[in-house]
PDB file of N, CA and C in Angstrom:
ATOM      1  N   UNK A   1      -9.218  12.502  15.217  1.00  0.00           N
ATOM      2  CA  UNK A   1      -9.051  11.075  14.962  1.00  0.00           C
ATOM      3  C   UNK A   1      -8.135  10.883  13.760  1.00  0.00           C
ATOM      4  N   UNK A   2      -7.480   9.749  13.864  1.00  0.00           N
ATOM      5  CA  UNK A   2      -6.348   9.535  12.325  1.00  0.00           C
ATOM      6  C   UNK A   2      -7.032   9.003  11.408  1.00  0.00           C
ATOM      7  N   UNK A   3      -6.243   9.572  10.478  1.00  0.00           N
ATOM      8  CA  UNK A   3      -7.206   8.951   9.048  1.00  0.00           C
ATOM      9  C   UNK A   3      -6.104   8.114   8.206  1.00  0.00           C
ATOM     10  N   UNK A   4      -6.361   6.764   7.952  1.00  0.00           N
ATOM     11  CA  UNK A   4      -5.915   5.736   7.135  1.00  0.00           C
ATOM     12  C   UNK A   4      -6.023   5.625   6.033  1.00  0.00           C
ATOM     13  N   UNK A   5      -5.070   5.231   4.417  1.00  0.00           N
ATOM     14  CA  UNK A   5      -5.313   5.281   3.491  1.00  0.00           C
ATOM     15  C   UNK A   5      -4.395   3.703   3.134  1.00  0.00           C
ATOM     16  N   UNK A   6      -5.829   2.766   2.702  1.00  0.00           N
ATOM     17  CA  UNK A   6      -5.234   1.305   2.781  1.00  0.00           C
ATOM     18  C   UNK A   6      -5.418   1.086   1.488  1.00  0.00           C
ATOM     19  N   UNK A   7      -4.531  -0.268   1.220  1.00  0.00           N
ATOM     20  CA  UNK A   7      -3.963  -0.754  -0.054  1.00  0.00           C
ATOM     21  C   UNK A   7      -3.897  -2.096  -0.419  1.00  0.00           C
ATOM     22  N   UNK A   8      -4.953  -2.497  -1.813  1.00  0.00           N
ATOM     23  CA  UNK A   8      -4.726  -4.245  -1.957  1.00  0.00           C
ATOM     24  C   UNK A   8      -3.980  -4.140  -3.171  1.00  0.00           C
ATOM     25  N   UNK A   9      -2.634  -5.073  -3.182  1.00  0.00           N
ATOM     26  CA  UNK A   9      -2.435  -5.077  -4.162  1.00  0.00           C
ATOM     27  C   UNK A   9      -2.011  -6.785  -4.623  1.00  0.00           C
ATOM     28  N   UNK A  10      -1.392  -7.060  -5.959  1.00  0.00           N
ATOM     29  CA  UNK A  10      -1.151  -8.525  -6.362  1.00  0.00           C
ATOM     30  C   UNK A  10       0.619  -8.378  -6.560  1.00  0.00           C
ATOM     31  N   UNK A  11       1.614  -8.846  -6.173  1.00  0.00           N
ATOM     32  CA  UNK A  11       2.468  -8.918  -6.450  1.00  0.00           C
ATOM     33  C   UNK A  11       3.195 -10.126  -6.488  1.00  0.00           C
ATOM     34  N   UNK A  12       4.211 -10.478  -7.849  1.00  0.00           N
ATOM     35  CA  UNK A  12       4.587 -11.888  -8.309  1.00  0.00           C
ATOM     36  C   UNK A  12       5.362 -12.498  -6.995  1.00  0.00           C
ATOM     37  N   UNK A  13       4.788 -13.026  -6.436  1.00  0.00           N
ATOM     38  CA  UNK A  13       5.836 -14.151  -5.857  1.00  0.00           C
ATOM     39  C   UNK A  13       6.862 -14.155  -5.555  1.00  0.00           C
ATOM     40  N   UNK A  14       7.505 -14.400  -6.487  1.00  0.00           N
ATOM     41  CA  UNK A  14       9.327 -14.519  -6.812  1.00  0.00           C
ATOM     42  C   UNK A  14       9.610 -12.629  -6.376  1.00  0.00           C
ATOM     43  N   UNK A  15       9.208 -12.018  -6.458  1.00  0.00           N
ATOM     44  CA  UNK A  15       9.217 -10.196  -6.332  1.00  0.00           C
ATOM     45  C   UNK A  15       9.147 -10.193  -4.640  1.00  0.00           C
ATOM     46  N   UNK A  16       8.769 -10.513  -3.969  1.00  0.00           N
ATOM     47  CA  UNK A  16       8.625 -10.511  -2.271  1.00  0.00           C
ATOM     48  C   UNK A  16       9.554  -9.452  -2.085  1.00  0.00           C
ATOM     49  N   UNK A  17      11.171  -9.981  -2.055  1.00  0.00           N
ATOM     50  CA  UNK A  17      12.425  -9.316  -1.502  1.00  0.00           C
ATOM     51  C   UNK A  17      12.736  -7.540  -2.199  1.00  0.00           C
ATOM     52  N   UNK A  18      12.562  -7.573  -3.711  1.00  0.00           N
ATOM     53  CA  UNK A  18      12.173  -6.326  -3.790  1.00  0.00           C
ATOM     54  C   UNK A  18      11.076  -5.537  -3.727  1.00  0.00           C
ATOM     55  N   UNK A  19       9.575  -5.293  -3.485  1.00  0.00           N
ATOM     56  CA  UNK A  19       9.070  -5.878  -2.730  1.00  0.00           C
ATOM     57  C   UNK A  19       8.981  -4.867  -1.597  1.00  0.00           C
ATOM     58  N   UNK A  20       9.812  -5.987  -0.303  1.00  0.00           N
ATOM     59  CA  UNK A  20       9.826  -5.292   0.550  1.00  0.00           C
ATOM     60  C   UNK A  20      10.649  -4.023   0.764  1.00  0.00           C
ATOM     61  N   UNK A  21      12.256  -3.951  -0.295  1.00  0.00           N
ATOM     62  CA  UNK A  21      13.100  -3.403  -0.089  1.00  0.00           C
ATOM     63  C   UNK A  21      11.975  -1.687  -0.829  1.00  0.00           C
ATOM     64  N   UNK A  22      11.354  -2.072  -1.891  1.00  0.00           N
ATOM     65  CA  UNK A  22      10.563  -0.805  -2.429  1.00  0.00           C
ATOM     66  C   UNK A  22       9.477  -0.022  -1.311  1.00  0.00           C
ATOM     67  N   UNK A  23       9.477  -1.238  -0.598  1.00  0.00           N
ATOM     68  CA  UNK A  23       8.012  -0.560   0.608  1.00  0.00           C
ATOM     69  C   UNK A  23       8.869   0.186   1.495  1.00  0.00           C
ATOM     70  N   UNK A  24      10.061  -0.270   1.620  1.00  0.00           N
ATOM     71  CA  UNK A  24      10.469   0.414   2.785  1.00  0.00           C
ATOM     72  C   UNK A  24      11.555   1.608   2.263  1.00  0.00           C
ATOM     73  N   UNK A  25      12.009   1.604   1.126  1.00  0.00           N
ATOM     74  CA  UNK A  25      11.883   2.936   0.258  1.00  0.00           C
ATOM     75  C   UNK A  25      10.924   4.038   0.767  1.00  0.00           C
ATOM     76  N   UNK A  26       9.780   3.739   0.346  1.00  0.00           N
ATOM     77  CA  UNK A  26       8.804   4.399   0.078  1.00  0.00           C
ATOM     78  C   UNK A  26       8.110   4.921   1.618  1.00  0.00           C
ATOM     79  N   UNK A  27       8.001   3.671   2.418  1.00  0.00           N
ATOM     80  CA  UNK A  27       7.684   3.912   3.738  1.00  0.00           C
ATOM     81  C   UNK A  27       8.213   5.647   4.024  1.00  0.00           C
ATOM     82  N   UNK A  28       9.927   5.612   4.227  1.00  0.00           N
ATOM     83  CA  UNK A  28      10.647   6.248   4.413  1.00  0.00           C
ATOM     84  C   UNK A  28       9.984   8.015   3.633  1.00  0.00           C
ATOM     85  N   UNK A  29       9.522   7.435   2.595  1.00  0.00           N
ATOM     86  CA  UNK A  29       9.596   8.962   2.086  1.00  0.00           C
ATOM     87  C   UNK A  29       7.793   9.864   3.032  1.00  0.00           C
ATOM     88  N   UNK A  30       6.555   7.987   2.864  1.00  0.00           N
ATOM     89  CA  UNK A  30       5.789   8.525   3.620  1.00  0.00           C
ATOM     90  C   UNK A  30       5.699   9.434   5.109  1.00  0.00           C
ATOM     91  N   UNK A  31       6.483   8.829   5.584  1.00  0.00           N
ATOM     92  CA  UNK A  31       7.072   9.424   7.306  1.00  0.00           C
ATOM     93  C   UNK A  31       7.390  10.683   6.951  1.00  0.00           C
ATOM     94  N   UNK A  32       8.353  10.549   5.980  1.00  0.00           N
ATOM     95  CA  UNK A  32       9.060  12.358   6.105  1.00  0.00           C
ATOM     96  C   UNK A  32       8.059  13.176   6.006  1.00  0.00           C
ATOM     97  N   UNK A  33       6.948  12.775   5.534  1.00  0.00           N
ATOM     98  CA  UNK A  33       5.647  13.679   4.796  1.00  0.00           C
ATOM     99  C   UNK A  33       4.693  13.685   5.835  1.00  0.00           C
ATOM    100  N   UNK A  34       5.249  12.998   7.086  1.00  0.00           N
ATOM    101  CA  UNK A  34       3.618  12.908   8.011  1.00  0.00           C
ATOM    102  C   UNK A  34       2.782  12.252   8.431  1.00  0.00           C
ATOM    103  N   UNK A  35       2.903  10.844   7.807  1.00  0.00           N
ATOM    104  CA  UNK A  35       2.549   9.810   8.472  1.00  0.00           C
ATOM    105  C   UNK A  35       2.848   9.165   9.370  1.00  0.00           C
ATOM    106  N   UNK A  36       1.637   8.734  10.465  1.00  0.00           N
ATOM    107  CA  UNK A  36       2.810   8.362  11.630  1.00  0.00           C
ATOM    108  C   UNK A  36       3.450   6.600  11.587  1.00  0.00           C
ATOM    109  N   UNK A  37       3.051   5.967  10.657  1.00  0.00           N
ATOM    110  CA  UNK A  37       2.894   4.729  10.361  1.00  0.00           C
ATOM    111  C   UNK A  37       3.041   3.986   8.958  1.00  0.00           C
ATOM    112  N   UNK A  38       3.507   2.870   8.948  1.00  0.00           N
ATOM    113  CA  UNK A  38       3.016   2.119   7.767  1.00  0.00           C
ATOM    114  C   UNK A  38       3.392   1.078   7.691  1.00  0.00           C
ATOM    115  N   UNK A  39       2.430   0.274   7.546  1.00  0.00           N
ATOM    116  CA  UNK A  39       2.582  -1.432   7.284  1.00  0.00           C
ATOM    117  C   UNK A  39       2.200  -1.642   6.055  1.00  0.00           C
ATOM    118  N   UNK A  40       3.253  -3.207   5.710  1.00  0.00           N
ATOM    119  CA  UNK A  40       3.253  -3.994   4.882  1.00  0.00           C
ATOM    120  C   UNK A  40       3.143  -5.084   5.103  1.00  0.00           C
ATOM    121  N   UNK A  41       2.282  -5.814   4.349  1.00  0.00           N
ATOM    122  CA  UNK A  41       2.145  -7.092   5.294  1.00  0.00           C
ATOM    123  C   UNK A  41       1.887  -8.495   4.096  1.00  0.00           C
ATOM    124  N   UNK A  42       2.688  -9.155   3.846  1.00  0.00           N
ATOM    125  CA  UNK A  42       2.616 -10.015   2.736  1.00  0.00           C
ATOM    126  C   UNK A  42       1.481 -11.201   3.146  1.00  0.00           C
ATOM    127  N   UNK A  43       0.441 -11.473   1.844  1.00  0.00           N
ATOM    128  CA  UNK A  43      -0.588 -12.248   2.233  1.00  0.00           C
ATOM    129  C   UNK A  43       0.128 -13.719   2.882  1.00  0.00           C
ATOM    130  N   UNK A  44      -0.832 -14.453   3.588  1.00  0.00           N
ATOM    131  CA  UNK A  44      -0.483 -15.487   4.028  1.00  0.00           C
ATOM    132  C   UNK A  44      -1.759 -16.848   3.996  1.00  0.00           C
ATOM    133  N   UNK A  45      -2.639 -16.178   4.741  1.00  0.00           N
ATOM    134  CA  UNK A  45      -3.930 -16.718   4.669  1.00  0.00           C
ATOM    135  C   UNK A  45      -4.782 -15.904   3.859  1.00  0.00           C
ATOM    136  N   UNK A  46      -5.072 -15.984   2.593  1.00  0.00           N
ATOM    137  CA  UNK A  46      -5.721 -14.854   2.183  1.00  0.00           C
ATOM    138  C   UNK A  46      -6.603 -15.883   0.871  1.00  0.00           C
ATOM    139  N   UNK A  47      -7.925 -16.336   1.496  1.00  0.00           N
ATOM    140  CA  UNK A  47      -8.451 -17.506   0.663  1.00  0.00           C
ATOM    141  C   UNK A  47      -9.551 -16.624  -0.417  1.00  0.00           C
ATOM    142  N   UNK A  48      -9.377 -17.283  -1.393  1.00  0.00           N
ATOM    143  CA  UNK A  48     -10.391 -17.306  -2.940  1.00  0.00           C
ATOM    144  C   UNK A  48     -11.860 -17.612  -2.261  1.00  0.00           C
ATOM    145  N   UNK A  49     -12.310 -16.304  -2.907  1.00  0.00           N
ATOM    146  CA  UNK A  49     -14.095 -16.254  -2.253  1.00  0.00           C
ATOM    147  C   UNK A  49     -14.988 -16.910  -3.898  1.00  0.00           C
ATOM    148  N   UNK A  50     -16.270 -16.524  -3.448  1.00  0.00           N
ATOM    149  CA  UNK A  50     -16.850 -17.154  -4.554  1.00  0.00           C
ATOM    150  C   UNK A  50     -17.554 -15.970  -5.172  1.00  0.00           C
ATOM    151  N   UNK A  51     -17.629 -14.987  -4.395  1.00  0.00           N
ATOM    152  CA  UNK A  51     -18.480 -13.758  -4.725  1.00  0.00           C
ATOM    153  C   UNK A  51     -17.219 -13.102  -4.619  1.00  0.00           C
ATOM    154  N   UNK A  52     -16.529 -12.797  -3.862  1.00  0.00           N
ATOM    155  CA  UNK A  52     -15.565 -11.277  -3.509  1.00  0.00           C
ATOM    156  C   UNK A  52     -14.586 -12.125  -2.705  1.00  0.00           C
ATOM    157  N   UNK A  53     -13.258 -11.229  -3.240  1.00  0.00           N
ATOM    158  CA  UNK A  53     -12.078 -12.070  -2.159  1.00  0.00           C
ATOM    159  C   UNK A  53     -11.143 -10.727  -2.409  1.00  0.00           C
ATOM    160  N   UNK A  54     -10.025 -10.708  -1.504  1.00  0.00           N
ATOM    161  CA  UNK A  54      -8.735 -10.032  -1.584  1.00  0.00           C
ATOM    162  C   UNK A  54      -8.624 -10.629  -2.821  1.00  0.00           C
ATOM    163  N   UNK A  55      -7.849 -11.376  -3.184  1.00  0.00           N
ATOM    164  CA  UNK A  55      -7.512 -11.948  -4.744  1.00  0.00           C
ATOM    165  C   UNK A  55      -8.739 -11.967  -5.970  1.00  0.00           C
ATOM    166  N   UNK A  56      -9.313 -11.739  -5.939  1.00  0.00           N
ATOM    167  CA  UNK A  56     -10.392 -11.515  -6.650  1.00  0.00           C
ATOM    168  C   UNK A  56     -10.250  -9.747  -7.108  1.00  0.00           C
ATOM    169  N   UNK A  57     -10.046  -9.217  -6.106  1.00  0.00           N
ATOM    170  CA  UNK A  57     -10.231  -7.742  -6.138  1.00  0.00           C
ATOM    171  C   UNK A  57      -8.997  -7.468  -7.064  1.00  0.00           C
ATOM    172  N   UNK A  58      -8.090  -8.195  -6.610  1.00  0.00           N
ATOM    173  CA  UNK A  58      -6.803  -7.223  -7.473  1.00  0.00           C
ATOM    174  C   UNK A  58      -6.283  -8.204  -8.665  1.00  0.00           C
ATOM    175  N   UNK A  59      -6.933  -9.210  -8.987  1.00  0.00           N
ATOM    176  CA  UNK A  59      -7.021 -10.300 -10.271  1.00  0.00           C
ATOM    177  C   UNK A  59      -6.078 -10.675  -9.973  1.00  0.00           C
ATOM    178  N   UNK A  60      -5.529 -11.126  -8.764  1.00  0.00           N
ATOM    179  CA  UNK A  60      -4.138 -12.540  -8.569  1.00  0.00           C
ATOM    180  C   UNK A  60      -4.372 -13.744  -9.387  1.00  0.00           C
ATOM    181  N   UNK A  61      -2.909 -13.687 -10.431  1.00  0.00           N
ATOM    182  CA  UNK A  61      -2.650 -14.807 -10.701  1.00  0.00           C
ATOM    183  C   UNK A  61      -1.795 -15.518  -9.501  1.00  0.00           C
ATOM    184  N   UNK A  62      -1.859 -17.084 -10.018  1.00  0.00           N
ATOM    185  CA  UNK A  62      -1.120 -17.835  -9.728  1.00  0.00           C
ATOM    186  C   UNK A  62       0.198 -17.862  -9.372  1.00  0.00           C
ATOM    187  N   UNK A  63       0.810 -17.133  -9.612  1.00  0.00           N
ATOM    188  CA  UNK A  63       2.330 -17.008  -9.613  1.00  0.00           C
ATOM    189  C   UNK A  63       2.425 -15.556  -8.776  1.00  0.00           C
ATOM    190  N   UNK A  64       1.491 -15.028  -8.137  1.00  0.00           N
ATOM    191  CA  UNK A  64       1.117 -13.392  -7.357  1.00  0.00           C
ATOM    192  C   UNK A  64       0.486 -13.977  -5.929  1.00  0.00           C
ATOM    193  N   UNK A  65       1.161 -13.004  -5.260  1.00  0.00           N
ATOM    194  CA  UNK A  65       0.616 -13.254  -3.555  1.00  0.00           C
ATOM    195  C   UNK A  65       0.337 -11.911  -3.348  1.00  0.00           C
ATOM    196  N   UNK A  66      -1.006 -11.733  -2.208  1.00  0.00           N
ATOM    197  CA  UNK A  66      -1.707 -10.614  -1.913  1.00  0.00           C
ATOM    198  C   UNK A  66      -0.963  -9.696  -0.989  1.00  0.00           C
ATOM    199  N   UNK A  67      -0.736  -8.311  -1.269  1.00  0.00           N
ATOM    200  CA  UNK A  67       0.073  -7.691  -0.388  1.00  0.00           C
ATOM    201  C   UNK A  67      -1.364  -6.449   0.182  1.00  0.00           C
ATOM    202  N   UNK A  68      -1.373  -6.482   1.104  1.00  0.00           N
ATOM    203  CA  UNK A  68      -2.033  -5.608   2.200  1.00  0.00           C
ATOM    204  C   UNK A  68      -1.173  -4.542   3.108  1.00  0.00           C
ATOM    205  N   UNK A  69      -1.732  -3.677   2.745  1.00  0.00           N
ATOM    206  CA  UNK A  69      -0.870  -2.359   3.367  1.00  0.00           C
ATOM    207  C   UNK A  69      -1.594  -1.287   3.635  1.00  0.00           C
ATOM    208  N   UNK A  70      -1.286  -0.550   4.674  1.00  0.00           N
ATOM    209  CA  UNK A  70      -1.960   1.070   5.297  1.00  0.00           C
ATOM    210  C   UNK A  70      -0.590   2.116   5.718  1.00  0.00           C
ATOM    211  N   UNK A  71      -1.091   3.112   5.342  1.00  0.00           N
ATOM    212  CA  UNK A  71      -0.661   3.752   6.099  1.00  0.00           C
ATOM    213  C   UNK A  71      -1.369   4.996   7.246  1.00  0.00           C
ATOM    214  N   UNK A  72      -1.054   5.183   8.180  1.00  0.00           N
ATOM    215  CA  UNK A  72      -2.014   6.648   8.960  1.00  0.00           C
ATOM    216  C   UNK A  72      -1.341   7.406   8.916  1.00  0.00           C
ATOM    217  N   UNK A  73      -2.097   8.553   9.329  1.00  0.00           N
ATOM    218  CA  UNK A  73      -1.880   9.840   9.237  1.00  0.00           C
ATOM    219  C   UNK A  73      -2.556  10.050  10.624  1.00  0.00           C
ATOM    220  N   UNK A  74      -1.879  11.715  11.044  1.00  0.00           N
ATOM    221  CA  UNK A  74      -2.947  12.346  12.006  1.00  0.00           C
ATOM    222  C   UNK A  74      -3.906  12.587  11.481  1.00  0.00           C
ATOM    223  N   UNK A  75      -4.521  13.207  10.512  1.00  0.00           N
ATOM    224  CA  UNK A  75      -5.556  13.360  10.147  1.00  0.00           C
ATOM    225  C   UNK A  75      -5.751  13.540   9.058  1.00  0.00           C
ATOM    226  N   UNK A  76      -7.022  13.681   8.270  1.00  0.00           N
ATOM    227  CA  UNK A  76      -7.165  13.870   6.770  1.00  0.00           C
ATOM    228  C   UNK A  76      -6.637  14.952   6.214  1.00  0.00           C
ATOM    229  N   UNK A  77      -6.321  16.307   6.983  1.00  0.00           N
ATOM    230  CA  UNK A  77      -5.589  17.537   6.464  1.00  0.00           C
ATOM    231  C   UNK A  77      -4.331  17.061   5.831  1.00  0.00           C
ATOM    232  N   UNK A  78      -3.531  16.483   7.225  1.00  0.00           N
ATOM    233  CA  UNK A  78      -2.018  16.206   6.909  1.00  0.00           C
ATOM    234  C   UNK A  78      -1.748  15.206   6.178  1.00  0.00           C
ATOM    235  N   UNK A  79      -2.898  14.524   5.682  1.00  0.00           N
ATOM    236  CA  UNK A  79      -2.833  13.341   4.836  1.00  0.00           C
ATOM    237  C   UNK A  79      -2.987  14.017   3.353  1.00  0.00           C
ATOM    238  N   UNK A  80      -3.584  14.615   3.290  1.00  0.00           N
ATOM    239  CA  UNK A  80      -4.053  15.815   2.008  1.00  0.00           C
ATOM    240  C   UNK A  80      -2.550  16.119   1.061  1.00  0.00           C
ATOM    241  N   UNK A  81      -1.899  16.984   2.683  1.00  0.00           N
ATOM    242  CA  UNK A  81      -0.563  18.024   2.025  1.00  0.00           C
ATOM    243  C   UNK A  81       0.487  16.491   2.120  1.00  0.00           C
ATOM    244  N   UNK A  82       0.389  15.793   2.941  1.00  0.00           N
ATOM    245  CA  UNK A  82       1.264  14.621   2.798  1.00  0.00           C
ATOM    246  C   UNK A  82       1.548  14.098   1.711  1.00  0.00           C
ATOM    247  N   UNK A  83       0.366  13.522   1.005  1.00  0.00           N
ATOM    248  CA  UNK A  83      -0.033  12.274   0.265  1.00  0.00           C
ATOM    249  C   UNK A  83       0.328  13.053  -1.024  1.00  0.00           C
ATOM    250  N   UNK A  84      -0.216  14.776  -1.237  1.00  0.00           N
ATOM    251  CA  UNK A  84       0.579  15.686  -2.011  1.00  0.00           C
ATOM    252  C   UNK A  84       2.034  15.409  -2.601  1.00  0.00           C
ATOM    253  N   UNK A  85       2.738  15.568  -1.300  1.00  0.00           N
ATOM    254  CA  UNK A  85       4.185  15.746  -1.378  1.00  0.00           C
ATOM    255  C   UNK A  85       4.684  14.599  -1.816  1.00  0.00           C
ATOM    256  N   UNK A  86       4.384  13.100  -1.324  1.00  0.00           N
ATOM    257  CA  UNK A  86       4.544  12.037  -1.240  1.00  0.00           C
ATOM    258  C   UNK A  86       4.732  11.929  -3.041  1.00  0.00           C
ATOM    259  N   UNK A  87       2.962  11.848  -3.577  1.00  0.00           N
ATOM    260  CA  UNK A  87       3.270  11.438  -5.061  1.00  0.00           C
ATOM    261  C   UNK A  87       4.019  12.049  -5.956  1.00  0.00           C
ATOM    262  N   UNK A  88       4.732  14.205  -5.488  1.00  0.00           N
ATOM    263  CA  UNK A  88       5.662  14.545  -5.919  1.00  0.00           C
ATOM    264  C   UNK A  88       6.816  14.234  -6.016  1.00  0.00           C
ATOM    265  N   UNK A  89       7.379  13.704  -4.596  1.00  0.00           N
ATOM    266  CA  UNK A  89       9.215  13.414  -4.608  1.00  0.00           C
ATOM    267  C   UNK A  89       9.404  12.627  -5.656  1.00  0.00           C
ATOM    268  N   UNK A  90      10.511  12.674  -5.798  1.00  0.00           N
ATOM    269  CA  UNK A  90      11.201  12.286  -7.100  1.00  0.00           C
ATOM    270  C   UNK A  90      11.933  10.472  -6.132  1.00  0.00           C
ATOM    271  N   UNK A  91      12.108  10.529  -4.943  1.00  0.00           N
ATOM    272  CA  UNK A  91      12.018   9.133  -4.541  1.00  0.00           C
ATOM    273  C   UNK A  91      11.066   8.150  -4.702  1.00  0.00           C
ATOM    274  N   UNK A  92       9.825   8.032  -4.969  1.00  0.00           N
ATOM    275  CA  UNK A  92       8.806   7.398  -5.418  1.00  0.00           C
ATOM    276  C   UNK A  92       7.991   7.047  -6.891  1.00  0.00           C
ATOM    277  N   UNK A  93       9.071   8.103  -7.863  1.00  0.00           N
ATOM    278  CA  UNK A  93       8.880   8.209  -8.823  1.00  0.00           C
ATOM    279  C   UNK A  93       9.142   6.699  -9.838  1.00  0.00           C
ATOM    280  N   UNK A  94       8.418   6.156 -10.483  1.00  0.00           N
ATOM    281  CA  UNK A  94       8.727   4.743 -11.391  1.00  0.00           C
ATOM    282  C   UNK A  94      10.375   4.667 -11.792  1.00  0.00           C
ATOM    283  N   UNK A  95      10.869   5.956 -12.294  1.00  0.00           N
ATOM    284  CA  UNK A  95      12.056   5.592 -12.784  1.00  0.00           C
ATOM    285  C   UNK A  95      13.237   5.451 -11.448  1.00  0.00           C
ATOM    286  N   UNK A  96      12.751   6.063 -10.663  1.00  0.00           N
ATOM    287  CA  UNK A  96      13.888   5.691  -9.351  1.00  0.00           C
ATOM    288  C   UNK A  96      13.254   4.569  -8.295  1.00  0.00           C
ATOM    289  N   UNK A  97      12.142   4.619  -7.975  1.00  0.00           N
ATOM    290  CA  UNK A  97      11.642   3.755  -7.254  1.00  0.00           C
ATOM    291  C   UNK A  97      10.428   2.667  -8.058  1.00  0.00           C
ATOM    292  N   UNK A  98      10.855   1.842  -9.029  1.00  0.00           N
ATOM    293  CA  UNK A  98       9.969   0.949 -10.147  1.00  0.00           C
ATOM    294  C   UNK A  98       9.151   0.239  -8.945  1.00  0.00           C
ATOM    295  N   UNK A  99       7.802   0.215  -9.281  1.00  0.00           N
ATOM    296  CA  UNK A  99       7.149  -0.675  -8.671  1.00  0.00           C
ATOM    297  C   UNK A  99       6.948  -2.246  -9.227  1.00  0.00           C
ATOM    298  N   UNK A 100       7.286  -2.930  -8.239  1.00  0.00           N
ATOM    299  CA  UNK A 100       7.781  -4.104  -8.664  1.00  0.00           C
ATOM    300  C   UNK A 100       6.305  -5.415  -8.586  1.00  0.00           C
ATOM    301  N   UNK A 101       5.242  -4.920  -9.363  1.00  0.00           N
ATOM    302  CA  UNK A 101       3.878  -4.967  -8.997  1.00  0.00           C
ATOM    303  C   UNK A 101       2.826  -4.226 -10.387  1.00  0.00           C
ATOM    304  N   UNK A 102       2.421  -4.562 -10.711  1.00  0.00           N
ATOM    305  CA  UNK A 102       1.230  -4.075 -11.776  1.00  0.00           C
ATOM    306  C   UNK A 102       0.505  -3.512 -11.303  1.00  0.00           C
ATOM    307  N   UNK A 103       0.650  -2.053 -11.294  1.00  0.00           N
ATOM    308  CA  UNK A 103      -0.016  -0.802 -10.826  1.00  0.00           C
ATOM    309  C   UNK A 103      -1.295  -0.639 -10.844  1.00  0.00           C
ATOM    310  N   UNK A 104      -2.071  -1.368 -12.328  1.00  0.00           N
ATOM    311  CA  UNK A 104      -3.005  -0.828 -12.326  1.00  0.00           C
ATOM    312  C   UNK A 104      -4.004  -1.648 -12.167  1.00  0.00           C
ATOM    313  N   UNK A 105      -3.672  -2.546 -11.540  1.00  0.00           N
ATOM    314  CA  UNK A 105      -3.884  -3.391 -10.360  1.00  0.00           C
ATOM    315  C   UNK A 105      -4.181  -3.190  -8.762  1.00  0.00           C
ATOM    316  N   UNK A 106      -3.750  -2.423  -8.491  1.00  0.00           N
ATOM    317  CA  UNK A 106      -3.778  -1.752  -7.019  1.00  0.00           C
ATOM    318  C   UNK A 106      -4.749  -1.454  -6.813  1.00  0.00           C
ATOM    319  N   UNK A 107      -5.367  -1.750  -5.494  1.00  0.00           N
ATOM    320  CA  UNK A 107      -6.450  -0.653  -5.287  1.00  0.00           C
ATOM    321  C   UNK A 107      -6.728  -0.192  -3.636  1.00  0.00           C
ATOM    322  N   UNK A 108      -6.988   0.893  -3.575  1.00  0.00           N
ATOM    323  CA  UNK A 108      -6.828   1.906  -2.546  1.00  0.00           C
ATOM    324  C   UNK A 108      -7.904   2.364  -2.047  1.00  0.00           C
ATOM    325  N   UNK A 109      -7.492   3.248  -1.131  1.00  0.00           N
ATOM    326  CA  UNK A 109      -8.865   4.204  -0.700  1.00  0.00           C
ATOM    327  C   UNK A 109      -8.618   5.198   0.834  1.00  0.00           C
ATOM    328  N   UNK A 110      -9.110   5.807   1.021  1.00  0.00           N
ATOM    329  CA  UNK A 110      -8.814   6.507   2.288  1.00  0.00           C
ATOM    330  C   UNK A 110      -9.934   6.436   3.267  1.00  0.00           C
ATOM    331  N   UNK A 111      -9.553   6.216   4.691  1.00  0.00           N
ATOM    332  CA  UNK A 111     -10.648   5.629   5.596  1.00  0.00           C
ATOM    333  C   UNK A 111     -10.310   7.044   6.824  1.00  0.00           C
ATOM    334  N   UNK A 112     -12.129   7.091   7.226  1.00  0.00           N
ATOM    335  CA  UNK A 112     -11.842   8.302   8.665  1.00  0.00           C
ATOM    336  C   UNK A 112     -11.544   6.654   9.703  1.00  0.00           C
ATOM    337  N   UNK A 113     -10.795   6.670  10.820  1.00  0.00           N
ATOM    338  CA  UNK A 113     -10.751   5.692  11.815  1.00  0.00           C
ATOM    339  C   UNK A 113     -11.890   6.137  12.608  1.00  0.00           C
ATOM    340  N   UNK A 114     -12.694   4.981  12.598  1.00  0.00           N
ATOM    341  CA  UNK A 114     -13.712   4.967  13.577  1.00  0.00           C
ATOM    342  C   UNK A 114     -13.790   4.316  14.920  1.00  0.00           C
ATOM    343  N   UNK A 115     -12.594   3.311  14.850  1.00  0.00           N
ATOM    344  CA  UNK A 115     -12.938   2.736  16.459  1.00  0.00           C
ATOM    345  C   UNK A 115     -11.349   2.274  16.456  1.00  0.00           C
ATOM    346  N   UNK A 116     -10.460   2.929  16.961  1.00  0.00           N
ATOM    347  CA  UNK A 116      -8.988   2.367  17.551  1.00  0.00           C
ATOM    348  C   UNK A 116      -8.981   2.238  18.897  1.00  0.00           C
ATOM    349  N   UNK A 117      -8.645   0.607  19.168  1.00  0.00           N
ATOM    350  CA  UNK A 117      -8.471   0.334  20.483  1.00  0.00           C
ATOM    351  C   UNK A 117      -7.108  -0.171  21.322  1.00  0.00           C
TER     352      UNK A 117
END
């Protein structure tokens, strides 16, 4: 079964266009490494909870829209040596590829897929 490693993050607004041009940077370097996939998907409907929200989770300000993203893998092995290689290249690195987004802000996680239909 494939294993997914998804992503909330807050990014300014006005930032969208680079943005996307950095995701798909980066996309590019994920693939080379083994993933068979990856979406980006800029919030749209993404409403303020009272207990827990997407925006809540990653402290969106006002002037920040919610970006939601995954990528898969075949499986958790190749996601392992992937995700490895991935945070090595020097294409993903801050000084060549700046994330255009408050990092430490992000938040992640890796999922086994349990039901793809």
């Amino acid at each position: 079964m494939t294993y997914v490693d998804g992503f909330v993050v807050a990014v300014p607004t006005a930032n969208r266009e680079t943005y996307r041009k950095h995701a798909e940077s980066a996309a590019a370097v994920f693939k080379e490494h083994g993933a068979l996939k990856v979406v980006e998907c800029w919030g749209d409907d993404v409403p303020e909870g009272k207990l827990t929200s997407f925006p809540m989770a990653v402290k969106r300000q006002d002037d920040e829209t919610v970006v939601f993203s995954w990528v898969v893998w075949p499986s958790r092995q190749v996601r392992d040596v992937g995700m490895k290689a991935v945070m090595a290249d020097p294409r993903v690195q801050p000084d060549i590829n700046p994330m255009p987004f408050d990092g430490k802000r992000l938040i992640y996680g890796g999922f086994d897929v349990i039901v793809d239909v």
